[in-house]
C-alpha atoms as a PDB file:
ATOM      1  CA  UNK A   1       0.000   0.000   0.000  1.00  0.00           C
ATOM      2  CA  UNK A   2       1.390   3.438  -0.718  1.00  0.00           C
ATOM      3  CA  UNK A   3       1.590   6.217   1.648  1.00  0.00           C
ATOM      4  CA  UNK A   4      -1.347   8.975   1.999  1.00  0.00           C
ATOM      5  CA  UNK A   5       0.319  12.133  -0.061  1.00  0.00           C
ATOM      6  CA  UNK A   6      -1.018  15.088   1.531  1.00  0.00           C
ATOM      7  CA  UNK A   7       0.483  17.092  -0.391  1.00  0.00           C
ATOM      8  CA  UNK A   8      -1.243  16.070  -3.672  1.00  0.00           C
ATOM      9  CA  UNK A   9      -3.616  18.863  -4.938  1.00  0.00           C
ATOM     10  CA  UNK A  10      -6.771  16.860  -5.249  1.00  0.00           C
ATOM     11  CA  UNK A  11      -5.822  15.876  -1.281  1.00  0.00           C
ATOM     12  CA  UNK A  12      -5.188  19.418   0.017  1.00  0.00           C
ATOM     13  CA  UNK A  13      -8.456  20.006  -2.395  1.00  0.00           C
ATOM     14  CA  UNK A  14     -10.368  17.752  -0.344  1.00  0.00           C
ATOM     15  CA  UNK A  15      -9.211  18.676   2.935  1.00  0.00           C
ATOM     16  CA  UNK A  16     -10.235  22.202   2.463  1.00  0.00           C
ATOM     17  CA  UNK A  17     -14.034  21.178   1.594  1.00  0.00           C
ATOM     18  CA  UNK A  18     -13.740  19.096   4.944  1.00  0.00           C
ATOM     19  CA  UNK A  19     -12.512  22.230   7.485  1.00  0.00           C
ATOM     20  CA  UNK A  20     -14.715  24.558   5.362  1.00  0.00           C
ATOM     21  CA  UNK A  21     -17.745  22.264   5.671  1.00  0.00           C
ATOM     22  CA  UNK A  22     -18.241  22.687   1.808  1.00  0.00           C
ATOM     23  CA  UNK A  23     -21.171  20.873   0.630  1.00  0.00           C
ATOM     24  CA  UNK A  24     -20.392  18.896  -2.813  1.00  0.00           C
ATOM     25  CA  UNK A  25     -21.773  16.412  -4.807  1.00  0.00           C
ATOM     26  CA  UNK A  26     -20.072  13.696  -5.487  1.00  0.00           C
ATOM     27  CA  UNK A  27     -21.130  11.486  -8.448  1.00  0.00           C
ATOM     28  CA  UNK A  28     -20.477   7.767  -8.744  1.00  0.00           C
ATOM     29  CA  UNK A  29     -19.182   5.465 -11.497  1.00  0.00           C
ATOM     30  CA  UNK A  30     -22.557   3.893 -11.269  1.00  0.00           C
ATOM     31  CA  UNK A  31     -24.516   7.424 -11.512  1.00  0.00           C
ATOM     32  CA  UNK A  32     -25.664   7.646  -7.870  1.00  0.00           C
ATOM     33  CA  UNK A  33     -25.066  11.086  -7.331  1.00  0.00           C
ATOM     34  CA  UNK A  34     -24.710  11.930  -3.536  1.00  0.00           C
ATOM     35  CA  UNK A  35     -24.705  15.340  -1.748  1.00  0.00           C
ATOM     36  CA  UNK A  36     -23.419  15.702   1.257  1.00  0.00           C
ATOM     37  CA  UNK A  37     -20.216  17.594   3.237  1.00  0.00           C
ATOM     38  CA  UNK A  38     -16.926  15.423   3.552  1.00  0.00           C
ATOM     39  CA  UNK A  39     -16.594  14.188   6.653  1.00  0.00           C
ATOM     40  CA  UNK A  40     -13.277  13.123   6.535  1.00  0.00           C
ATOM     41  CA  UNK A  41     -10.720  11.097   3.887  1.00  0.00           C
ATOM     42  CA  UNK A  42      -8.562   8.153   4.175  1.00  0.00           C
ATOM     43  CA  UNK A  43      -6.116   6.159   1.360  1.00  0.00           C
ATOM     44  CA  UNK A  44      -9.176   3.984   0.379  1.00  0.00           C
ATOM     45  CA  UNK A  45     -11.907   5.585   1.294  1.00  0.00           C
ATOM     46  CA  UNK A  46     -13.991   9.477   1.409  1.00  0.00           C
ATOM     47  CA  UNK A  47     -16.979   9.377   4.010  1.00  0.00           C
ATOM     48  CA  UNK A  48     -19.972  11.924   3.302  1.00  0.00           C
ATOM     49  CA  UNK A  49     -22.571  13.128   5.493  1.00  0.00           C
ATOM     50  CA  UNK A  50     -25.746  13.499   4.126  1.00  0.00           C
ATOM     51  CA  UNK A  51     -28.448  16.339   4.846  1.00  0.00           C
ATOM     52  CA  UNK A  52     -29.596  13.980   7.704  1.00  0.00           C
ATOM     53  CA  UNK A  53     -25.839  13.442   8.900  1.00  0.00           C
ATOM     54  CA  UNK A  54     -25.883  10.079   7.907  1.00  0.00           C
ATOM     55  CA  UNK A  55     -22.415   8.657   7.636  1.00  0.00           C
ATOM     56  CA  UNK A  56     -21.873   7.359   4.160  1.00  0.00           C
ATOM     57  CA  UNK A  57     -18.198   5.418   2.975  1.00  0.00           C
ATOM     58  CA  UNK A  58     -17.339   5.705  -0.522  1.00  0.00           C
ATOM     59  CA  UNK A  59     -14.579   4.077  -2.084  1.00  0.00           C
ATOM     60  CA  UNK A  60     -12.238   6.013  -3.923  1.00  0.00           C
ATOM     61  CA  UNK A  61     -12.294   4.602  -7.169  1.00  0.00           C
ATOM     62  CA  UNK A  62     -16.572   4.226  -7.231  1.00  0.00           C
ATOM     63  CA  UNK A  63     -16.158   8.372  -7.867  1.00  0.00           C
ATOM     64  CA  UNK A  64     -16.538   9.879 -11.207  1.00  0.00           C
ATOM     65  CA  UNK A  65     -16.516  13.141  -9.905  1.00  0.00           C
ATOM     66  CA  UNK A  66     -16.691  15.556  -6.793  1.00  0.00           C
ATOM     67  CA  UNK A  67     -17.640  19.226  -7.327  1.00  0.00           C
ATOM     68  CA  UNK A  68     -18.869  21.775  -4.805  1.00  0.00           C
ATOM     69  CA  UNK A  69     -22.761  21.900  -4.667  1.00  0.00           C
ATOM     70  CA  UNK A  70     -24.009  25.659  -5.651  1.00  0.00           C
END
């Protein structure tokens, strides 16, 4: 397994929706398309909180894409 790079722009992209409490949506490979706030971001994994705070984990490579929601 390779090491979390935090210093990779979609990272430091990610972590910045997470302490702003940006909501996004997030749309996956098999056209779900979730919105929610980032609750927090691992190697593997993204989890989202819904509207209800509902913890949701989504593996990284489900995404197709994550944009800000507005």
């Amino acid at each position: 397994m390779s090491e979390f790079e935090t210093g990779l722009p979609s990272i430091r992209l990610i972590q910045s929706y997470i302490k702003d409490k940006q909501q996004i949506e997030l749309k996956l490979l098999t056209g779900d398309l979730l919105v929610g706030r980032i609750f927090w971001q691992d190697h593997n994994c993204l989890c989202l909180l819904d509207a209800s705070e509902q913890q949701i984990l989504i593996s990284r490579p489900a995404i197709a894409y994550l944009k800000v929601n507005g």
